[in-house]
PDB file of N, CA and C in Angstrom:
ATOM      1  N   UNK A   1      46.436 -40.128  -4.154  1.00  0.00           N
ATOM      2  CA  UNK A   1      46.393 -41.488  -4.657  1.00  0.00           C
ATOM      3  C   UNK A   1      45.005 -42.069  -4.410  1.00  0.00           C
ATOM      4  N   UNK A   2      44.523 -42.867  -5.406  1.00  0.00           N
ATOM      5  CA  UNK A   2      42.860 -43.166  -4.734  1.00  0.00           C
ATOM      6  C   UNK A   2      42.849 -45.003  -4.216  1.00  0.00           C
ATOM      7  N   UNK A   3      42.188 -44.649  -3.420  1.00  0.00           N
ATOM      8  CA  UNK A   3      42.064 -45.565  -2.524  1.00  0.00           C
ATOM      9  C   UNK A   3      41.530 -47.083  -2.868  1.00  0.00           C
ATOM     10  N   UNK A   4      40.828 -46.729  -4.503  1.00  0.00           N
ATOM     11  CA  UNK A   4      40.101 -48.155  -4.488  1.00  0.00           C
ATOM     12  C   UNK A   4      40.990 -48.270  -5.580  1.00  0.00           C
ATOM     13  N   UNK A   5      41.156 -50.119  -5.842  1.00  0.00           N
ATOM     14  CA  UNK A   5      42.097 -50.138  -6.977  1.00  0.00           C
ATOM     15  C   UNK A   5      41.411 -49.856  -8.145  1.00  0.00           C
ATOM     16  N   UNK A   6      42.017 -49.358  -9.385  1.00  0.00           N
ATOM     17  CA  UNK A   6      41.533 -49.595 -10.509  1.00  0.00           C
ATOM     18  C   UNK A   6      42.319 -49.488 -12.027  1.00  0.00           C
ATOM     19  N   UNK A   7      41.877 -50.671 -12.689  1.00  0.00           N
ATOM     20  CA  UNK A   7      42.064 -51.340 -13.782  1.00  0.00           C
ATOM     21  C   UNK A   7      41.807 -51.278 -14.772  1.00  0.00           C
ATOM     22  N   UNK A   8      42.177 -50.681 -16.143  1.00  0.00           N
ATOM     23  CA  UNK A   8      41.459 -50.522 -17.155  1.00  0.00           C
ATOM     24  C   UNK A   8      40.503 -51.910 -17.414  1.00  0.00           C
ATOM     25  N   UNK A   9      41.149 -53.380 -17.062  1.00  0.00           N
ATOM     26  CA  UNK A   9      40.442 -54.492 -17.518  1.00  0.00           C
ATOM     27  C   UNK A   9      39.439 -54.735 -16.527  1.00  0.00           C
ATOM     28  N   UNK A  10      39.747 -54.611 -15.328  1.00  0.00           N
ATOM     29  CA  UNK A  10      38.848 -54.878 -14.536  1.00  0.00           C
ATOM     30  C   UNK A  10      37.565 -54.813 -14.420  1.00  0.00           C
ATOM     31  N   UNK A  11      37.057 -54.803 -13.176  1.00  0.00           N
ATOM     32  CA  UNK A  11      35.577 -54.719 -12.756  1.00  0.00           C
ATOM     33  C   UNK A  11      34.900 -53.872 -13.662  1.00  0.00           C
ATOM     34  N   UNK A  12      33.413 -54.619 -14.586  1.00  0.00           N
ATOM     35  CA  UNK A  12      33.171 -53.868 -15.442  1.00  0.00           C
ATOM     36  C   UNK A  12      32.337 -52.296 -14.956  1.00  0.00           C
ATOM     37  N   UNK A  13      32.339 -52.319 -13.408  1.00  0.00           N
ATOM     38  CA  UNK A  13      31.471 -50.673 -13.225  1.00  0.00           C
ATOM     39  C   UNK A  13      32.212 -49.592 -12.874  1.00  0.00           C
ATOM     40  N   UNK A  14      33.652 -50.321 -13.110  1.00  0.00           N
ATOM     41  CA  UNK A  14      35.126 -49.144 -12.931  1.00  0.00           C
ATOM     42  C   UNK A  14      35.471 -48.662 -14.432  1.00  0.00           C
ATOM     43  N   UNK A  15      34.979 -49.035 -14.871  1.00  0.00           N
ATOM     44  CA  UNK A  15      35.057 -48.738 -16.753  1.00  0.00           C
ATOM     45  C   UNK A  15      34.946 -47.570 -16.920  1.00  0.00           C
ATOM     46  N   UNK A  16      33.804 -47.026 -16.180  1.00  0.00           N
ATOM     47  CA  UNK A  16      33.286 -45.573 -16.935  1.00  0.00           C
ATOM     48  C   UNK A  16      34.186 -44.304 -16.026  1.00  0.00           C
ATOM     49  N   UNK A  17      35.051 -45.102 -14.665  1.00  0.00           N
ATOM     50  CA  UNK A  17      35.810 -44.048 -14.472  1.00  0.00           C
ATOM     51  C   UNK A  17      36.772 -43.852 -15.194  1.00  0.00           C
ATOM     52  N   UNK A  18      37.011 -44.363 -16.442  1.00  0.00           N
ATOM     53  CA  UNK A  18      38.367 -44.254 -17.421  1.00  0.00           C
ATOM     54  C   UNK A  18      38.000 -43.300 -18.383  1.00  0.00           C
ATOM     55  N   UNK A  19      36.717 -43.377 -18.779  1.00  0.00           N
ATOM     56  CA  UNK A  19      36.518 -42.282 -19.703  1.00  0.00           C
ATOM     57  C   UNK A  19      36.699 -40.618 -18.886  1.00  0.00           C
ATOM     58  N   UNK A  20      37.126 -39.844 -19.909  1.00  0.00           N
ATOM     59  CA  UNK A  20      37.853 -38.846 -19.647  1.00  0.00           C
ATOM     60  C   UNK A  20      36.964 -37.965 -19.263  1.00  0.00           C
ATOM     61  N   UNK A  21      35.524 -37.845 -20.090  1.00  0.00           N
ATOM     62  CA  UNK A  21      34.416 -36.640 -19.877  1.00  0.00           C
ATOM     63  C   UNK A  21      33.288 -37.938 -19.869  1.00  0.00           C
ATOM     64  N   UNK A  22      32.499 -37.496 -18.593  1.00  0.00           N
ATOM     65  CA  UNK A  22      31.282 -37.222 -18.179  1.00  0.00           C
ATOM     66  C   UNK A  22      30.374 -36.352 -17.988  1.00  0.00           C
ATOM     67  N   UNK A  23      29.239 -36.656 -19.210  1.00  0.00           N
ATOM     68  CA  UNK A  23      28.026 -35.705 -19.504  1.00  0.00           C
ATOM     69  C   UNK A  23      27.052 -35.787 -18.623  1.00  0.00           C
ATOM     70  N   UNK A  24      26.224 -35.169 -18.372  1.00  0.00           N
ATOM     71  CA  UNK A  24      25.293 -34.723 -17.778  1.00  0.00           C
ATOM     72  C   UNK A  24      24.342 -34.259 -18.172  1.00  0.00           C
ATOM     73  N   UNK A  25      22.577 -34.027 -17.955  1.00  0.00           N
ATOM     74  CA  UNK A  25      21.596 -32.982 -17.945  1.00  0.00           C
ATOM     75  C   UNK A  25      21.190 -32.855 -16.626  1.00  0.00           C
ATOM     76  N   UNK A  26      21.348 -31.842 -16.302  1.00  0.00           N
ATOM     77  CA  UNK A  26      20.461 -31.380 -15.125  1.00  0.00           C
ATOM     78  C   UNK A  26      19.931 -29.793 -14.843  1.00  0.00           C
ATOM     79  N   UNK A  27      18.838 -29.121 -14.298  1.00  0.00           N
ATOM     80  CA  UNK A  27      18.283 -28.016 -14.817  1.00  0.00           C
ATOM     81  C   UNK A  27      18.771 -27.466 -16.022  1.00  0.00           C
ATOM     82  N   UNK A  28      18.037 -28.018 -17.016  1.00  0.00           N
ATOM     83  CA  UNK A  28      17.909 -27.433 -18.325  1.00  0.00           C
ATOM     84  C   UNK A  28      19.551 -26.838 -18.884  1.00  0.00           C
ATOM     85  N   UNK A  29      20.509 -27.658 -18.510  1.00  0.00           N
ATOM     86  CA  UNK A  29      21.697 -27.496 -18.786  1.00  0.00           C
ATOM     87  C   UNK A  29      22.350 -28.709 -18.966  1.00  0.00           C
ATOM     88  N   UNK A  30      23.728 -29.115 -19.882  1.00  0.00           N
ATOM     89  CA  UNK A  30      24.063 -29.692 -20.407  1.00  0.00           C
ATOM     90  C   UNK A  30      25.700 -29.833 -19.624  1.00  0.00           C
ATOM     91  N   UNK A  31      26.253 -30.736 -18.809  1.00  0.00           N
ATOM     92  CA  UNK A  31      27.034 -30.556 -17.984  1.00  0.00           C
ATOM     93  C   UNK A  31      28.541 -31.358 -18.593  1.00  0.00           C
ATOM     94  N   UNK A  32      29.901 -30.947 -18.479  1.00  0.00           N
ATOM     95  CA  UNK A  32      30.073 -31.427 -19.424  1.00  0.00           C
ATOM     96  C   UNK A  32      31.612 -31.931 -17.864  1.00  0.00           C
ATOM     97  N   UNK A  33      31.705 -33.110 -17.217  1.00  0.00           N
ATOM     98  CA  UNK A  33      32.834 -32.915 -16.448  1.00  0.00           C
ATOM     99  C   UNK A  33      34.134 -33.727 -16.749  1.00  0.00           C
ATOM    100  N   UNK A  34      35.593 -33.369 -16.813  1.00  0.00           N
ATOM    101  CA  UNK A  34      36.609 -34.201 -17.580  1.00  0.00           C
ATOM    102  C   UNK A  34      37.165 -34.780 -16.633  1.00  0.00           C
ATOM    103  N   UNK A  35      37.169 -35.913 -16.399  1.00  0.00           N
ATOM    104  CA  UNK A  35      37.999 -37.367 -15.157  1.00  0.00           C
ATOM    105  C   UNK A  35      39.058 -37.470 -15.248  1.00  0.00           C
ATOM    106  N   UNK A  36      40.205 -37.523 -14.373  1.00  0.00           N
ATOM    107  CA  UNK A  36      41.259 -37.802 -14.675  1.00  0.00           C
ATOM    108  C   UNK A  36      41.921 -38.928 -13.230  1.00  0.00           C
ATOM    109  N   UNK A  37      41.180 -39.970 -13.532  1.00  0.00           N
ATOM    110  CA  UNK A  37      41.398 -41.217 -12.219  1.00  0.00           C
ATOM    111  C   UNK A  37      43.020 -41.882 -12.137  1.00  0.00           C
ATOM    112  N   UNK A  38      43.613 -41.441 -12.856  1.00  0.00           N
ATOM    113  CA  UNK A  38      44.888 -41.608 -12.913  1.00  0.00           C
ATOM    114  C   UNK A  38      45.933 -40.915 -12.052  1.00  0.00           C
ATOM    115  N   UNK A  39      45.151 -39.624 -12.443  1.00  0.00           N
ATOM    116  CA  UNK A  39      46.372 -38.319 -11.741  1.00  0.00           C
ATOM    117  C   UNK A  39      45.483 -37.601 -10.580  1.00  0.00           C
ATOM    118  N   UNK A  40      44.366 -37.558 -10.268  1.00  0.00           N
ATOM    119  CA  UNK A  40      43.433 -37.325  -9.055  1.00  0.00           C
ATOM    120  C   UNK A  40      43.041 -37.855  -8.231  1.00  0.00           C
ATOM    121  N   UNK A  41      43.278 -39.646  -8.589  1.00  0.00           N
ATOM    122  CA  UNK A  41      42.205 -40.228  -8.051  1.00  0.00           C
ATOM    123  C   UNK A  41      40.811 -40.361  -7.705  1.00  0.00           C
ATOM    124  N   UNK A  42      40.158 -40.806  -6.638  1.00  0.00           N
ATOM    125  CA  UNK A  42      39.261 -40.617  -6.462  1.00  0.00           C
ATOM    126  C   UNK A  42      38.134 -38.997  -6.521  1.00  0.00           C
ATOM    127  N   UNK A  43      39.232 -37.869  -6.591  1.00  0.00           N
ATOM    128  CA  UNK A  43      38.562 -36.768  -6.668  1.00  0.00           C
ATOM    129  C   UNK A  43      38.348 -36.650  -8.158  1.00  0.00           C
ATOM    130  N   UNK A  44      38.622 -37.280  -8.754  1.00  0.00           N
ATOM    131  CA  UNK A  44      38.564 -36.897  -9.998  1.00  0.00           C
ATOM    132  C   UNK A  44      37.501 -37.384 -11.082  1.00  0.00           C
ATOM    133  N   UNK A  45      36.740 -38.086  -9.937  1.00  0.00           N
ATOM    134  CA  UNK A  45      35.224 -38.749 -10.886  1.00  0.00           C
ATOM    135  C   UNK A  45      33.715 -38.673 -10.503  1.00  0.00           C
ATOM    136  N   UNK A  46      33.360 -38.979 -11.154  1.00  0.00           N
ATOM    137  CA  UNK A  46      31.413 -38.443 -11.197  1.00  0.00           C
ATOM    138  C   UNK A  46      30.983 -39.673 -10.388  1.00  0.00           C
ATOM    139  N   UNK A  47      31.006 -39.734  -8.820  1.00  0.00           N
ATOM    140  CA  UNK A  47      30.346 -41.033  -8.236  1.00  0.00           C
ATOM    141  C   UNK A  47      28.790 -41.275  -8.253  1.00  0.00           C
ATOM    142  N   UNK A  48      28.727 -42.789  -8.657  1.00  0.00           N
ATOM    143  CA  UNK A  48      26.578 -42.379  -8.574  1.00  0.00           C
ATOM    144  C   UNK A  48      26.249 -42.178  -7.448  1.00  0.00           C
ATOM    145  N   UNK A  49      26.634 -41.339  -6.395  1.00  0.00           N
ATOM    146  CA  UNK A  49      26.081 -41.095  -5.604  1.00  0.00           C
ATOM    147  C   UNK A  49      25.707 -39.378  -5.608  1.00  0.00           C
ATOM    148  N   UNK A  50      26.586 -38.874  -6.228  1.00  0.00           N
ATOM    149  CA  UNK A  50      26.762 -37.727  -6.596  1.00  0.00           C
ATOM    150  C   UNK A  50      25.308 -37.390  -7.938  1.00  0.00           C
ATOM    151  N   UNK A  51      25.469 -38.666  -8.841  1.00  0.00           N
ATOM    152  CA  UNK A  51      24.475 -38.355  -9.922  1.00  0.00           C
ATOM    153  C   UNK A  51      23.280 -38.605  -9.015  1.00  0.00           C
ATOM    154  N   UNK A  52      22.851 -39.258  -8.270  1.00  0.00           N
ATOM    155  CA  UNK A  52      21.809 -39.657  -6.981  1.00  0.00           C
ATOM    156  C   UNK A  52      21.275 -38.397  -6.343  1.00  0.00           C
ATOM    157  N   UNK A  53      22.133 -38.224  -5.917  1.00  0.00           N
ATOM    158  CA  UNK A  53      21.724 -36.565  -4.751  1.00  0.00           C
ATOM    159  C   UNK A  53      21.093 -35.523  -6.243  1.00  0.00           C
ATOM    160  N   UNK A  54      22.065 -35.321  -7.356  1.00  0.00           N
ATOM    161  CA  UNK A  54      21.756 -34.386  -8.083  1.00  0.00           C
ATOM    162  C   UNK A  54      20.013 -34.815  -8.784  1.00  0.00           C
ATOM    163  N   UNK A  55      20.013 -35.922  -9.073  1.00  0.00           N
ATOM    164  CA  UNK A  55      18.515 -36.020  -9.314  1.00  0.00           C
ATOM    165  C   UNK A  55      17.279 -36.044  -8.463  1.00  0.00           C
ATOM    166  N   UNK A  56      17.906 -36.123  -6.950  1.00  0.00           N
ATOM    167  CA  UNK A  56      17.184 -35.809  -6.162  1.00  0.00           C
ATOM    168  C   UNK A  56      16.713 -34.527  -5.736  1.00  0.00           C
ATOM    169  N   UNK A  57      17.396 -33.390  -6.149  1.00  0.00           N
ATOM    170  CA  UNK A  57      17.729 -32.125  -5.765  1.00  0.00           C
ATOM    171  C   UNK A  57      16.763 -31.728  -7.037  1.00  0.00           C
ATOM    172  N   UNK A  58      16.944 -32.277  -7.855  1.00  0.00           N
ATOM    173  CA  UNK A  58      16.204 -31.560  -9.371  1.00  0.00           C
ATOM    174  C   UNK A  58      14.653 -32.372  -9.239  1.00  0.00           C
ATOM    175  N   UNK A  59      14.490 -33.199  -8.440  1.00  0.00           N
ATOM    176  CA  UNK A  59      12.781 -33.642  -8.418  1.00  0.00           C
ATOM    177  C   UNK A  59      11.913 -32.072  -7.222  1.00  0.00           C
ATOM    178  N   UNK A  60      12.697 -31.343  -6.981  1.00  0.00           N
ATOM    179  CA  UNK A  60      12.238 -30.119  -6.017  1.00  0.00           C
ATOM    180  C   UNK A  60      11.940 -30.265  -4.570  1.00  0.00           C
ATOM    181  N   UNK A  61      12.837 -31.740  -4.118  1.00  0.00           N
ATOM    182  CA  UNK A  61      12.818 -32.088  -2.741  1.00  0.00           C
ATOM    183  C   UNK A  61      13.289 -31.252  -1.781  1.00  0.00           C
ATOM    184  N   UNK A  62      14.353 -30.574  -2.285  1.00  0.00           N
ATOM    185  CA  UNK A  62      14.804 -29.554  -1.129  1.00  0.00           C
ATOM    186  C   UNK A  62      14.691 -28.155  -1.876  1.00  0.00           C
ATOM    187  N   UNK A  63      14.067 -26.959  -0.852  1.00  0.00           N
ATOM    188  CA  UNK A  63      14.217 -25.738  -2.126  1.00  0.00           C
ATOM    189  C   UNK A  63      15.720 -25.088  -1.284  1.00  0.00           C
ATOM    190  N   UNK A  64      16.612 -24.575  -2.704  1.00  0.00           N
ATOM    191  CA  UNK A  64      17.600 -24.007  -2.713  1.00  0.00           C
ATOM    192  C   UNK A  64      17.077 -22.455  -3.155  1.00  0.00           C
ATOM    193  N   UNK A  65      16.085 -22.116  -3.384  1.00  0.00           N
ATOM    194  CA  UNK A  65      15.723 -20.963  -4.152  1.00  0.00           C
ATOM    195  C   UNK A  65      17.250 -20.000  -2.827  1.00  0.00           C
ATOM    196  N   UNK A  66      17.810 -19.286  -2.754  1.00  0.00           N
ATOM    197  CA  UNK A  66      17.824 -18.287  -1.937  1.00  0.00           C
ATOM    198  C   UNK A  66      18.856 -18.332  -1.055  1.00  0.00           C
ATOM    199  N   UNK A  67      19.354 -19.836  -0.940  1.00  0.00           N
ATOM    200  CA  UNK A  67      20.152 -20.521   0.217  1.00  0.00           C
ATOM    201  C   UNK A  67      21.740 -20.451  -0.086  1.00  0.00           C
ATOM    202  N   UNK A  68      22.346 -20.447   0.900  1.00  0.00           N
ATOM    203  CA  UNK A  68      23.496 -20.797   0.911  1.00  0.00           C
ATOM    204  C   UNK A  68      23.890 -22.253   0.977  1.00  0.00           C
ATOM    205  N   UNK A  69      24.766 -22.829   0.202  1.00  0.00           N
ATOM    206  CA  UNK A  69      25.163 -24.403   0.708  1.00  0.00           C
ATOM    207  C   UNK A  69      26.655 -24.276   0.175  1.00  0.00           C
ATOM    208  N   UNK A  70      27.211 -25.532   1.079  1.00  0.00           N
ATOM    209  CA  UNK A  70      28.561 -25.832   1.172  1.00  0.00           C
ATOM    210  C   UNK A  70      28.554 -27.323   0.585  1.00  0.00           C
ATOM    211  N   UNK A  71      29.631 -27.390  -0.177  1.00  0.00           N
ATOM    212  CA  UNK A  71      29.356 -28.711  -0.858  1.00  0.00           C
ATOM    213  C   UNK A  71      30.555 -29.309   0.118  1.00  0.00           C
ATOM    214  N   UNK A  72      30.725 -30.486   0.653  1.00  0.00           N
ATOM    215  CA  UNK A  72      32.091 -30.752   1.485  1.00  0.00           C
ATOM    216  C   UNK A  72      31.786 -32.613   0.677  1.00  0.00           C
ATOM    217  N   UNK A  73      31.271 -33.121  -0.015  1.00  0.00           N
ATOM    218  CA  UNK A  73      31.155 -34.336  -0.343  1.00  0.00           C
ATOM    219  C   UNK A  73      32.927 -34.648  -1.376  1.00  0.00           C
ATOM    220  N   UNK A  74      33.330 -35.751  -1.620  1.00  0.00           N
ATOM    221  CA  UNK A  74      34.464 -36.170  -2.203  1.00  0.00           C
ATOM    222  C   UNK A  74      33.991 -36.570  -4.024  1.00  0.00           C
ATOM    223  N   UNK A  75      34.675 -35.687  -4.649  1.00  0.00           N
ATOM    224  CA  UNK A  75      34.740 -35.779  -6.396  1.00  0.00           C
ATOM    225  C   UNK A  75      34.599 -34.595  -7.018  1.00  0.00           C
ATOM    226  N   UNK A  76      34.089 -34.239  -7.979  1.00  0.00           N
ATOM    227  CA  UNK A  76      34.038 -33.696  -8.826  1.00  0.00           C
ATOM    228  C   UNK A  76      33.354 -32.160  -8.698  1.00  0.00           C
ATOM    229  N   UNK A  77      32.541 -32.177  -7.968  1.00  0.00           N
ATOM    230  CA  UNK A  77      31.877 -31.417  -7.511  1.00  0.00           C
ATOM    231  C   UNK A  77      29.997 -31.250  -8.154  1.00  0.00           C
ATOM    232  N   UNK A  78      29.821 -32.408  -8.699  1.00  0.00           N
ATOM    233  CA  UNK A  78      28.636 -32.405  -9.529  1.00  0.00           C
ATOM    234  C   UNK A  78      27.463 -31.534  -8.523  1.00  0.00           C
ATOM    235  N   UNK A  79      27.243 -32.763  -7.447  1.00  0.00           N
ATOM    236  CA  UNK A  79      26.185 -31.503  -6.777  1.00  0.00           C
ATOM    237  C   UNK A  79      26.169 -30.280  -5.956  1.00  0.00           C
ATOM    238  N   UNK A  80      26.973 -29.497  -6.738  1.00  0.00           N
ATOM    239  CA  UNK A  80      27.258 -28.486  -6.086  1.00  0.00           C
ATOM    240  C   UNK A  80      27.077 -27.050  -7.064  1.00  0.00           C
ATOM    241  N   UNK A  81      27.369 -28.049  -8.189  1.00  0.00           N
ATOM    242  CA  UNK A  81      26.926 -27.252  -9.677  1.00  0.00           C
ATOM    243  C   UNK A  81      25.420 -27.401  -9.893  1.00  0.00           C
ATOM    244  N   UNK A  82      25.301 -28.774  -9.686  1.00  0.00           N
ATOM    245  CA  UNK A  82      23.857 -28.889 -10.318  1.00  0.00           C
ATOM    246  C   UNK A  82      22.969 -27.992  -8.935  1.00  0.00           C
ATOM    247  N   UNK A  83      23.191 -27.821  -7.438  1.00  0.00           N
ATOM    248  CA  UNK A  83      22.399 -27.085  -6.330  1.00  0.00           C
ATOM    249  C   UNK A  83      22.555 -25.656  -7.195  1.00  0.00           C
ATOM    250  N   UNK A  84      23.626 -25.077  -7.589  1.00  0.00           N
ATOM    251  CA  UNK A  84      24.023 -23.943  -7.868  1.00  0.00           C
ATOM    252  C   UNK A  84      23.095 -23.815  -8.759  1.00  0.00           C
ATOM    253  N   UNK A  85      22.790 -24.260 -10.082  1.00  0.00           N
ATOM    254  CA  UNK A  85      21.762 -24.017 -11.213  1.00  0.00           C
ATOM    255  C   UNK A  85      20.495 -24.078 -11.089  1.00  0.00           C
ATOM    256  N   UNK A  86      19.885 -25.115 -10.247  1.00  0.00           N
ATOM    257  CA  UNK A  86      18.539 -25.256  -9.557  1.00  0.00           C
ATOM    258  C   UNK A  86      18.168 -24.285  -8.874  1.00  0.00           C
ATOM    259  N   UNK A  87      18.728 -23.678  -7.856  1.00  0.00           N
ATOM    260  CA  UNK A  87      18.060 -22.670  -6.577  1.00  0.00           C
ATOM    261  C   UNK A  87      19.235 -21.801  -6.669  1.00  0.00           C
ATOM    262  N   UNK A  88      19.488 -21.076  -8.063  1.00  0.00           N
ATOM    263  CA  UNK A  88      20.578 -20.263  -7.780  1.00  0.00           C
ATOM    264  C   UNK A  88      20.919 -19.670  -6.686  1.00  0.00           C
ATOM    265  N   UNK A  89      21.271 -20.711  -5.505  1.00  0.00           N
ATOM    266  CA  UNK A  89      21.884 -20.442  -4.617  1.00  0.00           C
ATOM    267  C   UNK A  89      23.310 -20.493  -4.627  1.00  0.00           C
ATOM    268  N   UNK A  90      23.713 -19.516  -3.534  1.00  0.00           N
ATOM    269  CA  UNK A  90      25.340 -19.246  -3.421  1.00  0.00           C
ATOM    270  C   UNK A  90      26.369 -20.464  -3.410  1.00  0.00           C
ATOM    271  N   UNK A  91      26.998 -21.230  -3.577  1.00  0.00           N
ATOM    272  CA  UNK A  91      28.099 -22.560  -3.240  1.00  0.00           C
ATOM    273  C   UNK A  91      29.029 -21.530  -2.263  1.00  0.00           C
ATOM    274  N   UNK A  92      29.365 -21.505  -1.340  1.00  0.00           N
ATOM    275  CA  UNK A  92      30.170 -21.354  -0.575  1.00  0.00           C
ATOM    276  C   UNK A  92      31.711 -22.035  -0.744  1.00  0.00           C
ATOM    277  N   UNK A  93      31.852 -23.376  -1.425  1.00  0.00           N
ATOM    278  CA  UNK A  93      33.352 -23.818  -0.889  1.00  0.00           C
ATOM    279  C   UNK A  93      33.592 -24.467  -2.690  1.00  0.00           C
ATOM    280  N   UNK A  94      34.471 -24.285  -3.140  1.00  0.00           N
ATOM    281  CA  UNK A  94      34.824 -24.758  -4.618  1.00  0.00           C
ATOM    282  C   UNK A  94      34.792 -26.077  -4.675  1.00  0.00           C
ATOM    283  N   UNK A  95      34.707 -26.544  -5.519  1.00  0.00           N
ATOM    284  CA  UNK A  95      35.433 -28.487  -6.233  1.00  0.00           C
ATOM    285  C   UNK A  95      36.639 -28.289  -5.749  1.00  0.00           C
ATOM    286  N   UNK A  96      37.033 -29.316  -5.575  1.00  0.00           N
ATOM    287  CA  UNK A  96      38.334 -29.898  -5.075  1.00  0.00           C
ATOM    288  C   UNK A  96      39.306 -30.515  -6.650  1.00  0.00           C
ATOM    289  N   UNK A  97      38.288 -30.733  -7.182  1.00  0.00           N
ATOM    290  CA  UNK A  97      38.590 -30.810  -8.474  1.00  0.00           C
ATOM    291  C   UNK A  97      38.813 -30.055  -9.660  1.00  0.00           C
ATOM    292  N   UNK A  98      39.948 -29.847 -10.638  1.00  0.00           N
ATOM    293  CA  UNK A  98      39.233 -28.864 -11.778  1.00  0.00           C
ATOM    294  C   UNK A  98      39.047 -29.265 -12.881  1.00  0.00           C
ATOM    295  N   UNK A  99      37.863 -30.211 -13.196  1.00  0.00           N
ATOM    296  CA  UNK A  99      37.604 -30.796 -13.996  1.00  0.00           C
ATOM    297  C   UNK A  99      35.939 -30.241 -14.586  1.00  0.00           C
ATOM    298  N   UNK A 100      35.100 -29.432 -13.674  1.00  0.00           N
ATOM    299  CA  UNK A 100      34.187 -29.122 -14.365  1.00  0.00           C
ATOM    300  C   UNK A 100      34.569 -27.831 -15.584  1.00  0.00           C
ATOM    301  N   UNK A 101      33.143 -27.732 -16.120  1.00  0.00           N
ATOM    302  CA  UNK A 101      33.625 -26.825 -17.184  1.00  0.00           C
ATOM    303  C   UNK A 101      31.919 -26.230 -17.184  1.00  0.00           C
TER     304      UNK A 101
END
């Protein structure tokens, strides 16, 4: 069940968790992830914090070339895909979600 309320009418920056697919670019790939805030809750959406880290990761702040990482953050699993494509490094622990594609 997710924890924060939400409203189709409501707060207008809860809006975009209603839409079903959230797109993406990140390393030269086209990301395509499907939300389902109804029946997942909170695991089930693209938080900007998640789009945050991933553009941070793609400015070449941290190198993944080689590395192992564990994604343990809550949603979708965005930066864990986008670490994975950047420094084709290993992901160790899946999405919690199965909404990427």
């Amino acid at each position: 069940m997710a924890l924060v309320p939400y409203e189709e009418t409501a707060v207008m920056g809860l809006q975009k968790f209603h839409k079903p697919l959230a797109t993406f670019s990140f390393a030269n790939h086209t990301i395509r992830i499907r939300q389902d805030w109804r029946q997942l809750g909170v695991a089930a959406v693209v938080w900007d914090a998640a789009v945050v880290l991933s553009a941070y990761l793609e400015m070449g702040a941290v190198e993944l070339r080689g590395r192992r990482a564990v994604e343990l953050g809550a949603g979708t699993g965005l930066v864990g895909i986008v670490a994975a494509l950047l420094g084709e490094c290993r992901m160790l622990a899946p999405s919690f979600a199965s909404g990427a594609r």
